[in-house]
N, C-alpha and C. Protein backbone atom coordinates (compact mmCIF):
# COMPACT_ATOMS: atom_id res chain seq x y z
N UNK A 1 -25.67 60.40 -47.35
CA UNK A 1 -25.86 60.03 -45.96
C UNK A 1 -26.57 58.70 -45.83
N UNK A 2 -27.83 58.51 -46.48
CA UNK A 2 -28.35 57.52 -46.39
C UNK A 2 -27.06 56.43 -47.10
N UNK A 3 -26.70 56.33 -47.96
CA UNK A 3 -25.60 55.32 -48.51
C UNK A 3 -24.42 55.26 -47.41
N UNK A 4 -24.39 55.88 -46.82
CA UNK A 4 -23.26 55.49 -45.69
C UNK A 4 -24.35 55.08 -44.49
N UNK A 5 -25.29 55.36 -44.17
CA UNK A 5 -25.38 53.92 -42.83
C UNK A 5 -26.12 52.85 -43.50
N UNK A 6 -26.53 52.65 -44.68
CA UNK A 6 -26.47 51.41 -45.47
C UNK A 6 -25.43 50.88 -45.16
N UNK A 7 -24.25 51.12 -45.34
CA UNK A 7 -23.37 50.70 -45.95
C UNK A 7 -22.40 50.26 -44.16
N UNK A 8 -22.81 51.38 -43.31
CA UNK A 8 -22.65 50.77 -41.90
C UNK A 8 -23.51 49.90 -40.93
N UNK A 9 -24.57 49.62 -41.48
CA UNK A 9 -25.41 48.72 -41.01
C UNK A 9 -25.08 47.49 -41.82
N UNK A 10 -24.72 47.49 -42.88
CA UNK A 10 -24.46 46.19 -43.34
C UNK A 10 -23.18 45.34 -43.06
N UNK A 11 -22.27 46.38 -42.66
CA UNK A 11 -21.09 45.81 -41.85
C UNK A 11 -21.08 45.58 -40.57
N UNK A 12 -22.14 46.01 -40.10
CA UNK A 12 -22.23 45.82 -38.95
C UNK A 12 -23.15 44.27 -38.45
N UNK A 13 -24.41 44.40 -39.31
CA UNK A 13 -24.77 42.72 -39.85
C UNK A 13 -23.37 41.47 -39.89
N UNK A 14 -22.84 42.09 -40.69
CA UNK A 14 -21.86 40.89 -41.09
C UNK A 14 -21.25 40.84 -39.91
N UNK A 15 -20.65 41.81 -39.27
CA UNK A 15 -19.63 41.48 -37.90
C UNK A 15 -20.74 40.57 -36.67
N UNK A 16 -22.23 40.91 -37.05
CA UNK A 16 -22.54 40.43 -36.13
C UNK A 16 -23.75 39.03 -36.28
N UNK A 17 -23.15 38.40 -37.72
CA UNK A 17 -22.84 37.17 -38.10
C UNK A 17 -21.97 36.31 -38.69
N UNK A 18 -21.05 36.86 -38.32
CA UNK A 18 -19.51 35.91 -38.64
C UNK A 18 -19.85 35.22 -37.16
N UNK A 19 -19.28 35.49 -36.39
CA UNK A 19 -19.13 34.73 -35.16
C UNK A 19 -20.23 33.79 -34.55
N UNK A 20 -21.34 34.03 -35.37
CA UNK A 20 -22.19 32.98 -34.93
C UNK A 20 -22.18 31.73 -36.25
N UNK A 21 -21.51 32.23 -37.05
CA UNK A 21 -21.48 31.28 -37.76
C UNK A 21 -19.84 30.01 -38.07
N UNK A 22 -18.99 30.59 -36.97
CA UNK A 22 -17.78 30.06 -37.05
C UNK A 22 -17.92 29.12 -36.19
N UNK A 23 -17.12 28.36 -35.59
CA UNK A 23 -16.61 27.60 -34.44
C UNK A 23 -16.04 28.35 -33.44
N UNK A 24 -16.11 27.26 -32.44
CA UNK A 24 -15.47 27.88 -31.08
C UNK A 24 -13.85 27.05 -31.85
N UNK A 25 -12.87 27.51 -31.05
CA UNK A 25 -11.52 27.34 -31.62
C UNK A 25 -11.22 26.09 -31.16
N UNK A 26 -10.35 25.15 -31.19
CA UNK A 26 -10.26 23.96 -30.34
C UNK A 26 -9.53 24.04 -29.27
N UNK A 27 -9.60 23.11 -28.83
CA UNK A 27 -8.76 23.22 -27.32
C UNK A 27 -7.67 22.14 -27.47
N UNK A 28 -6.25 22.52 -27.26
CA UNK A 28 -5.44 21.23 -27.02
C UNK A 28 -4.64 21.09 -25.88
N UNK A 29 -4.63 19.96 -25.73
CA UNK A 29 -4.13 19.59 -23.80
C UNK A 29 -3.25 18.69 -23.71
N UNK A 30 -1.81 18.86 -23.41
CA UNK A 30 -1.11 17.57 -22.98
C UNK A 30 -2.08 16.98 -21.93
N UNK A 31 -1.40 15.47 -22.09
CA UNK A 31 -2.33 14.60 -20.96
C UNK A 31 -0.68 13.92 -20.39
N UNK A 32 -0.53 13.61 -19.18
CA UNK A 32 0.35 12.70 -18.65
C UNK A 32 -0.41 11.35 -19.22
N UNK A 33 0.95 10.30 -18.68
CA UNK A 33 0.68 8.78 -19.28
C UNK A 33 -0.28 8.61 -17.89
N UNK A 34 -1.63 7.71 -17.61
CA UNK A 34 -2.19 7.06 -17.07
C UNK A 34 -0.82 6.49 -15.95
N UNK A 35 -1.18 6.05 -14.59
CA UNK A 35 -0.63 5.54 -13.58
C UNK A 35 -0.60 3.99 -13.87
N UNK A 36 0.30 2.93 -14.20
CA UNK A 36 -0.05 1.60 -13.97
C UNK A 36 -0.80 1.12 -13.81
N UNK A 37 -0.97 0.19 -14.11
CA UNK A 37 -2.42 -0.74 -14.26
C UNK A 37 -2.57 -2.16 -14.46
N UNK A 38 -2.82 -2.33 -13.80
CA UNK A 38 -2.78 -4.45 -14.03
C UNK A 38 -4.34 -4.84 -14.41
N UNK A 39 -3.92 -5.54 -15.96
CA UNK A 39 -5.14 -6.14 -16.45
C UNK A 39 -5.14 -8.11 -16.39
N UNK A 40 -6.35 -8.40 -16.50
CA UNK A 40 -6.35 -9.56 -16.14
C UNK A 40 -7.00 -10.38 -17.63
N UNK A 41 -6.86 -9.47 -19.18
CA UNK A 41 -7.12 -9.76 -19.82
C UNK A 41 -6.51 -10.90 -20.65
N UNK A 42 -5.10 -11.41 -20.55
CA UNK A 42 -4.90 -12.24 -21.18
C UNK A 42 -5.02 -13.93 -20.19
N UNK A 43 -5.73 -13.79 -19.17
CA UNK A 43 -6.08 -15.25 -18.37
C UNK A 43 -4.78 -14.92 -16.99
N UNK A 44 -4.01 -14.45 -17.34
CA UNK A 44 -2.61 -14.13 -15.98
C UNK A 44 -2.68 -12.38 -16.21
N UNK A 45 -2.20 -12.24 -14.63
CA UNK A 45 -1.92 -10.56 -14.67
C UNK A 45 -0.74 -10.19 -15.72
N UNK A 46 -1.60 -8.66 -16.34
CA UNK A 46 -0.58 -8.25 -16.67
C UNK A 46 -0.59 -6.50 -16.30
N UNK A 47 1.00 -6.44 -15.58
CA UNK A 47 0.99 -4.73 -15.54
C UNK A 47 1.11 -4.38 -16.96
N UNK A 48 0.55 -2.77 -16.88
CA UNK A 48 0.42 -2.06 -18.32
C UNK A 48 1.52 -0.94 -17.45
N UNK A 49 2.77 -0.56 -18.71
CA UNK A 49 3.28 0.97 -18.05
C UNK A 49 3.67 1.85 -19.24
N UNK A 50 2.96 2.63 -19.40
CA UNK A 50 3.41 3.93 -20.13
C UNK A 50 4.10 4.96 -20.19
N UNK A 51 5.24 5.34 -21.00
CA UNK A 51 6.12 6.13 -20.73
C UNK A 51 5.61 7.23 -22.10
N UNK A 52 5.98 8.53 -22.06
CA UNK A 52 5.92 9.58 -22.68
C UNK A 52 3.74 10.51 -22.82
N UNK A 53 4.31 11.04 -23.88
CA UNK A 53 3.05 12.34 -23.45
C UNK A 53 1.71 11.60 -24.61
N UNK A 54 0.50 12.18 -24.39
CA UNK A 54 -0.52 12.20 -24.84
C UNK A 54 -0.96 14.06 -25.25
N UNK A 55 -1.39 13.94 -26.58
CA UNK A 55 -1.48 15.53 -27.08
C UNK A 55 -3.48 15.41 -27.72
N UNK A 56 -4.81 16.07 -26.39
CA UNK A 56 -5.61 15.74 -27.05
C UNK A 56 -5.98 17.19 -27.47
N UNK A 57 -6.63 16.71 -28.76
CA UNK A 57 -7.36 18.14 -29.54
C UNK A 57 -9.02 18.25 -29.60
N UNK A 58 -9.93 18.91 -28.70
CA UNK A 58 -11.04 18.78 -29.06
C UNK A 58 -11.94 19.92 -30.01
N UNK A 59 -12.65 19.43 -30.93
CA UNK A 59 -13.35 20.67 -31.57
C UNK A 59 -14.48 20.33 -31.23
N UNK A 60 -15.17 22.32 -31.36
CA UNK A 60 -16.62 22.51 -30.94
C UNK A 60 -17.35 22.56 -31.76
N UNK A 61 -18.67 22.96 -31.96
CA UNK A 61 -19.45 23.65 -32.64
C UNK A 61 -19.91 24.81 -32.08
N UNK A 62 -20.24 25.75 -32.48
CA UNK A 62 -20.53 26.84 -32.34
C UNK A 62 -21.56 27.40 -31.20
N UNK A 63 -22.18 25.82 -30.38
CA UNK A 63 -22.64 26.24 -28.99
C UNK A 63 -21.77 25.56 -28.44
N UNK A 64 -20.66 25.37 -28.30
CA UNK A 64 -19.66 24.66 -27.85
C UNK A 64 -19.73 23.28 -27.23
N UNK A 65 -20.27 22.20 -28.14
CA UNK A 65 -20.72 21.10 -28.24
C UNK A 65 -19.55 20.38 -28.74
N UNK A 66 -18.88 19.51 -28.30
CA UNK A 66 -17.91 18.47 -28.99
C UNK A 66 -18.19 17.81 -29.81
N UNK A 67 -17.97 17.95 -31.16
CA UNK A 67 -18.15 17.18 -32.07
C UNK A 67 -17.18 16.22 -32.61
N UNK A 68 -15.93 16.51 -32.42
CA UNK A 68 -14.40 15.83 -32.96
C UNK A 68 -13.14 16.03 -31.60
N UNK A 69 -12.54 15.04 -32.02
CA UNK A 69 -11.54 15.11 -30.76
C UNK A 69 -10.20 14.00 -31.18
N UNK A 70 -9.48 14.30 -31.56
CA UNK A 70 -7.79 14.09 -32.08
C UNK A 70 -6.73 13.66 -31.18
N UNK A 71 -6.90 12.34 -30.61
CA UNK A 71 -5.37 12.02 -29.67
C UNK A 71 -4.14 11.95 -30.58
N UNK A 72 -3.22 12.38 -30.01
CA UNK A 72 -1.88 11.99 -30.31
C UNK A 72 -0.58 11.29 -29.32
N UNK A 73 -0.13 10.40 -29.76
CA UNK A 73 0.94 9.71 -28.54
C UNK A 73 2.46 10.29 -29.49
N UNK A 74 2.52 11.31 -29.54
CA UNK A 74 4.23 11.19 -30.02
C UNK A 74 5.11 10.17 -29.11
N UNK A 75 6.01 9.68 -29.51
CA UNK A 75 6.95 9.04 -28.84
C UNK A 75 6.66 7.92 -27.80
N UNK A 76 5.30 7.81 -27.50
CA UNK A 76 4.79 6.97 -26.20
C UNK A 76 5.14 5.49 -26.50
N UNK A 77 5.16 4.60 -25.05
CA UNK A 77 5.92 3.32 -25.90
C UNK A 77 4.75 2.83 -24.27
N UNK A 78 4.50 1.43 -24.66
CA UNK A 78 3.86 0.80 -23.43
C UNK A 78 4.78 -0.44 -23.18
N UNK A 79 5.23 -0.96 -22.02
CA UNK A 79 5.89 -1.58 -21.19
C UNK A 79 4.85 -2.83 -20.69
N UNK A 80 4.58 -3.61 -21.22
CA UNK A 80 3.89 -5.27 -20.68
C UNK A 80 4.34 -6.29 -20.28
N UNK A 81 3.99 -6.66 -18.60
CA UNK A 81 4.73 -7.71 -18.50
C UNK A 81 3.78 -8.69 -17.24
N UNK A 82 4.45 -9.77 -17.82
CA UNK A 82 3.08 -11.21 -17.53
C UNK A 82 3.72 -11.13 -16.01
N UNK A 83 3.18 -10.90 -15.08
CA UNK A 83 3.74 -10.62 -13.31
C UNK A 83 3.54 -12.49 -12.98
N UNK A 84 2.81 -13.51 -13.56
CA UNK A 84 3.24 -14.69 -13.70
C UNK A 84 4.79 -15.12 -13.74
N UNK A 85 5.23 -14.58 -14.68
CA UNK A 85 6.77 -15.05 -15.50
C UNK A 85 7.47 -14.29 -15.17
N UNK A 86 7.04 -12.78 -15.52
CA UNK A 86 8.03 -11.76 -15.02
C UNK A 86 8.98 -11.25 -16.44
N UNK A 87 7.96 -12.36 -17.66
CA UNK A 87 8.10 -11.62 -19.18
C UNK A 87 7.64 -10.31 -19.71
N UNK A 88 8.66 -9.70 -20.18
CA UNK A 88 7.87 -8.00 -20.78
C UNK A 88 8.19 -8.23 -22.10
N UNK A 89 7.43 -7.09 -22.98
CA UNK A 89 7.63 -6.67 -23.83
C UNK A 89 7.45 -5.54 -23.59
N UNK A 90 7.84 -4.37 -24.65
CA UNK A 90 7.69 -2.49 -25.01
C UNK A 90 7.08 -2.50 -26.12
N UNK A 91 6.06 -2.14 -26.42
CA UNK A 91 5.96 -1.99 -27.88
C UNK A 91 5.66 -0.37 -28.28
N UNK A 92 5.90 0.06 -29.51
CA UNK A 92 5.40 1.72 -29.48
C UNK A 92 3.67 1.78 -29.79
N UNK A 93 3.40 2.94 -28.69
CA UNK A 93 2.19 3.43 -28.51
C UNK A 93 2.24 4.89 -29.40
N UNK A 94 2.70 5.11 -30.27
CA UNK A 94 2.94 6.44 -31.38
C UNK A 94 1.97 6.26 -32.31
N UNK A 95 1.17 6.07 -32.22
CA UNK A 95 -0.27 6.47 -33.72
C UNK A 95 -0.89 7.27 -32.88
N UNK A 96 -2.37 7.37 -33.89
CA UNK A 96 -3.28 8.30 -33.37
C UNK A 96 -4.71 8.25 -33.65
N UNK A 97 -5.42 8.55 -32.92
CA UNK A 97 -7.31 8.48 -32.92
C UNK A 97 -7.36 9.69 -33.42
N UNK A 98 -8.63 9.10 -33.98
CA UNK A 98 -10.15 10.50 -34.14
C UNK A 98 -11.24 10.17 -34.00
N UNK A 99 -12.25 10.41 -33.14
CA UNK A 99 -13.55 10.05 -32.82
C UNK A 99 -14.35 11.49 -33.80
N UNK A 100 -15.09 11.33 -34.29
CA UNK A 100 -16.35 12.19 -34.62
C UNK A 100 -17.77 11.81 -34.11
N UNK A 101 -18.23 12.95 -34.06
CA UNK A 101 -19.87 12.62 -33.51
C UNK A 101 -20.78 12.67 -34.83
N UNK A 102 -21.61 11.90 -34.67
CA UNK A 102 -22.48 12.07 -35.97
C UNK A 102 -23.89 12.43 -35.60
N UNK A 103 -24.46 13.81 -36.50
CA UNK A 103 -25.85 14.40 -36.74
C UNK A 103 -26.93 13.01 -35.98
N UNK A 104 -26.76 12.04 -36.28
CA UNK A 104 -27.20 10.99 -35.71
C UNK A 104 -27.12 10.40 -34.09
N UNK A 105 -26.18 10.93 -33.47
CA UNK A 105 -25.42 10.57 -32.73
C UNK A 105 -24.74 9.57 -32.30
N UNK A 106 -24.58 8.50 -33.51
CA UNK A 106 -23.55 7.88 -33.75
C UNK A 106 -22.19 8.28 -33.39
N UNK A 107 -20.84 7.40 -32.96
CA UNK A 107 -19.64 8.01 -32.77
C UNK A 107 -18.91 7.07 -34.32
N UNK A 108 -18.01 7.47 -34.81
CA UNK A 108 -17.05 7.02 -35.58
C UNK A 108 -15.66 7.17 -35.30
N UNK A 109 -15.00 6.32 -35.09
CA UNK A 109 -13.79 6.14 -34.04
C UNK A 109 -12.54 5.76 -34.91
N UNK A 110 -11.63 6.23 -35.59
CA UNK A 110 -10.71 5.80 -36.06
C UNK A 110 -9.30 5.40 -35.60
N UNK A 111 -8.51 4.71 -35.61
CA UNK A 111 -7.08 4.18 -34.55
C UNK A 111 -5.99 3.90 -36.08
N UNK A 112 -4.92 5.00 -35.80
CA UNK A 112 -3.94 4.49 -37.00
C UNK A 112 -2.72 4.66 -36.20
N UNK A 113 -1.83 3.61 -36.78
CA UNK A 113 -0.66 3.34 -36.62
C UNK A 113 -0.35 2.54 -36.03
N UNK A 114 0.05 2.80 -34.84
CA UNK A 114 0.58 1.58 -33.55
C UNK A 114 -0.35 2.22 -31.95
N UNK A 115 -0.92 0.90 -31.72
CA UNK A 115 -1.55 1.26 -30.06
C UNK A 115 -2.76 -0.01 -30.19
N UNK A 116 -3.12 0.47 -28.24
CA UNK A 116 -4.10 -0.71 -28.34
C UNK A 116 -4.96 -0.33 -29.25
N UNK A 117 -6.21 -1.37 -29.13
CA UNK A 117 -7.52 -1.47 -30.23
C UNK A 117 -8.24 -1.97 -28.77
N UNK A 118 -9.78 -1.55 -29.26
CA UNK A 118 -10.70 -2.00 -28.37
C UNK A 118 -10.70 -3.91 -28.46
N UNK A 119 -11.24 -4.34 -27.11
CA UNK A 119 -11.41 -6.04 -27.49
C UNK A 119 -12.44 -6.59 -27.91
N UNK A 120 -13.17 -5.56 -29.13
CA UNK A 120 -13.89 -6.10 -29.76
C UNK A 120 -13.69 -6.25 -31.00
N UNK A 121 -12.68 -6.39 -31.22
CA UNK A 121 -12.06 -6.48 -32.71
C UNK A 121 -11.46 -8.12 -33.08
N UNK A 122 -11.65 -8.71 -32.13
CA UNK A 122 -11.77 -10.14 -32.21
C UNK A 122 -12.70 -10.95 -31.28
N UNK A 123 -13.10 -12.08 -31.68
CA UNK A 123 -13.85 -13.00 -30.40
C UNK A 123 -13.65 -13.40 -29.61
N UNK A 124 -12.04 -13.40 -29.71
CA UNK A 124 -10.99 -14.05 -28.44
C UNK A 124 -10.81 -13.17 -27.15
N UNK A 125 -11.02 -13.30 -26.19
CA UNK A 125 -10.01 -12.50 -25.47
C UNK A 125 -8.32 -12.16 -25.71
N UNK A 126 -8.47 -10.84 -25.16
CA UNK A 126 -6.72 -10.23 -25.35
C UNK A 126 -6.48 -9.12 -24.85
N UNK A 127 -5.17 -8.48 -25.22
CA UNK A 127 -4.78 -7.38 -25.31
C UNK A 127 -4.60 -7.00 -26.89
N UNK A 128 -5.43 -6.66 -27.62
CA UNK A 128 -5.23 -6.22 -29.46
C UNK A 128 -4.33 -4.79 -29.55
N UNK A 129 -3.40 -4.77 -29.91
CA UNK A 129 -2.93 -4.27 -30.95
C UNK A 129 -2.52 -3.79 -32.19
N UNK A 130 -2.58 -2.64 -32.33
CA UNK A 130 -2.64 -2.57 -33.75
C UNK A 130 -1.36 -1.73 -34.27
N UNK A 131 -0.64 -2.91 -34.76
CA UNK A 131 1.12 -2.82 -35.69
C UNK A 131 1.31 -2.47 -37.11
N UNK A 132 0.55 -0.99 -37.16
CA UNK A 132 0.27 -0.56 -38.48
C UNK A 132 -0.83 -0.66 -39.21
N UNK A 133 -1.10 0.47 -39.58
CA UNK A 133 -2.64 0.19 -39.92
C UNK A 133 -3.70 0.89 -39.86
N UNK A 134 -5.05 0.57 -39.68
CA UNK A 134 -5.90 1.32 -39.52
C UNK A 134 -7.49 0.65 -39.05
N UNK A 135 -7.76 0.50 -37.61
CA UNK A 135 -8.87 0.09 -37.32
C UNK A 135 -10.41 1.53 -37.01
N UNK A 136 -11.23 1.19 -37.59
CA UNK A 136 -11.98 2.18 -37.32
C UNK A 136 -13.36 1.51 -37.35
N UNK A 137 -14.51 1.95 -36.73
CA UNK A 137 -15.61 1.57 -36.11
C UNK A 137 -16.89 2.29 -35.68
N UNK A 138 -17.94 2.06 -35.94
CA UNK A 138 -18.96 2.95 -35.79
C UNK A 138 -19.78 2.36 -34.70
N UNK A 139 -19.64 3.41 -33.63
CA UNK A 139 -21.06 2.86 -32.46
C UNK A 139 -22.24 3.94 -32.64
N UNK A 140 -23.97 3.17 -32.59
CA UNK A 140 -24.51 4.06 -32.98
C UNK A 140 -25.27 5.08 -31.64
N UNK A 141 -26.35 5.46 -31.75
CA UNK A 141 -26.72 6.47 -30.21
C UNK A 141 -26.68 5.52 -29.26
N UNK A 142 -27.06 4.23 -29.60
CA UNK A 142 -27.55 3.24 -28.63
C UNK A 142 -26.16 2.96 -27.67
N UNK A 143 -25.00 2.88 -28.25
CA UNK A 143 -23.84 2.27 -27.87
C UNK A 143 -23.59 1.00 -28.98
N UNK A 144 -23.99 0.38 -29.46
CA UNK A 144 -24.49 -0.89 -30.51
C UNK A 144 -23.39 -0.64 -31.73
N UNK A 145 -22.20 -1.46 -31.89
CA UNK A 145 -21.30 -1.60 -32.76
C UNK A 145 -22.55 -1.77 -34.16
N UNK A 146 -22.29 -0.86 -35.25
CA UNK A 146 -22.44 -1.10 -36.69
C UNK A 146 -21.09 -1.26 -37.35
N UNK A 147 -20.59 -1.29 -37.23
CA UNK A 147 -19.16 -1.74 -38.31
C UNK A 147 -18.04 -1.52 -37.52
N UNK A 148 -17.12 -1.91 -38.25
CA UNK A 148 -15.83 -2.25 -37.82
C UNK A 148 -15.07 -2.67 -39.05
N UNK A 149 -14.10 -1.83 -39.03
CA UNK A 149 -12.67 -2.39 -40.84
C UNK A 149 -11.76 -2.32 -39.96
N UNK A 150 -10.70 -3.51 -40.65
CA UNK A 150 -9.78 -3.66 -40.17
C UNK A 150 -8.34 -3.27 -41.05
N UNK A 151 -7.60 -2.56 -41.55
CA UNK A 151 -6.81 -2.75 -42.57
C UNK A 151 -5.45 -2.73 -41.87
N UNK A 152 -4.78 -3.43 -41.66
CA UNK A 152 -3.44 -3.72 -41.50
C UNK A 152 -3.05 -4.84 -40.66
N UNK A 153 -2.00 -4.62 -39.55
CA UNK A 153 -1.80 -6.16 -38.76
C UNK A 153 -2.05 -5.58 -37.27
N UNK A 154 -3.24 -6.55 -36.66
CA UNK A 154 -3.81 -6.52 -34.90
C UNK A 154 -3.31 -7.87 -34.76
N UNK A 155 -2.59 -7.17 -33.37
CA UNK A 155 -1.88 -9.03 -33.05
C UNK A 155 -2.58 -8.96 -31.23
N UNK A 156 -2.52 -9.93 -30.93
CA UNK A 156 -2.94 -10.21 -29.45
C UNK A 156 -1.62 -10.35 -28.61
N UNK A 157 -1.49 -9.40 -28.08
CA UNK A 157 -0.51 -9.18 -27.16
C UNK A 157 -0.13 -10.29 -26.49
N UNK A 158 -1.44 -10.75 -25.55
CA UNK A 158 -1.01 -11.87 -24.89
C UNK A 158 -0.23 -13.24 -25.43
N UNK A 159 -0.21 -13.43 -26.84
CA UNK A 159 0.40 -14.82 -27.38
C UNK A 159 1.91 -14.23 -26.48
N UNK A 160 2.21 -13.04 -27.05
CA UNK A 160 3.55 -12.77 -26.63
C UNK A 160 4.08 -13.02 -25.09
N UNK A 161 3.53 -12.32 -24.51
CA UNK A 161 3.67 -12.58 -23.25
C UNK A 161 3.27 -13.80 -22.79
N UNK A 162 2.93 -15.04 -23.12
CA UNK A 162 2.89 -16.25 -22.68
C UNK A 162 3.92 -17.02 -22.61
N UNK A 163 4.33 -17.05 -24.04
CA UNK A 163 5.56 -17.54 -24.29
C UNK A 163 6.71 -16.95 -23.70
């Protein structure tokens, strides 16, 4: 007798520390494309238009705190055009982010494949892109860029659309 509620108290322990020791499950959400948008980043307007879906994934921690969060653009393509000239380009918006939070509260931000890049990835003004590759970047609690790698090809949109 005694060896059996040993033996049910200790399963009962465990059932009632598994779940505090797992994660909350993640959450994933289509997002529609953003509504149009005219930026004034390359010196002349330019509309921005996005066609197809956004897929985000966020994970918790176990007080359900965001720690990680996973965009995806399958198929998305962005539509740019200098409302000066009335020049476009399409280019594909199909890569994908991962932001993590850090014990620190630092963020670490990764961007692969094809899509914009923040405009701090050069000194110039632009629209940056990134045409393969992999830009990623650390802001720390403050907001305060500590690093930034660049590995592949970021082109400035706007050369294009000028010409």
């Amino acid at each position: 007798m005694r060896r059996g509620i040993l033996l049910l108290s200790t399963i009962l322990l465990a059932l009632a520390v598994v779940p505090a020791a797992t994660a909350v499950k993640p959450k994933h959400d289509p997002i529609p494309p953003d509504a149009d948008q005219t930026l004034a980043a390359c010196g002349f307007p330019v509309l921005v238009h996005v066609d197809g879906p956004e897929i985000s994934s966020m994970f918790f921690d176990k007080e359900y705190n965001q720690v990680k969060q996973i965009e995806r653009f399958p198929g998305q393509t962005a539509t740019l055009t200098n409302l000066d000239t009335g020049k476009s380009i399409t280019v594909s918006d199909s890569g994908s982010s991962q932001a993590r939070l850090g014990r620190d509260g630092s963020l670490t931000v990764s961007i692969m494949g094809h899509g914009p890049v923040p405009d701090f990835v050069s000194d110039e003004p632009g629209l940056w892109y990134l045409d393969g590759g992999r830009v990623q970047f650390v802001v720390d609690a403050d907001d305060n860029l500590t690093s930034l790698t660049i590995m592949g090809t970021v082109l400035n949109l706007c050369d294009q659309l000028a010409s």
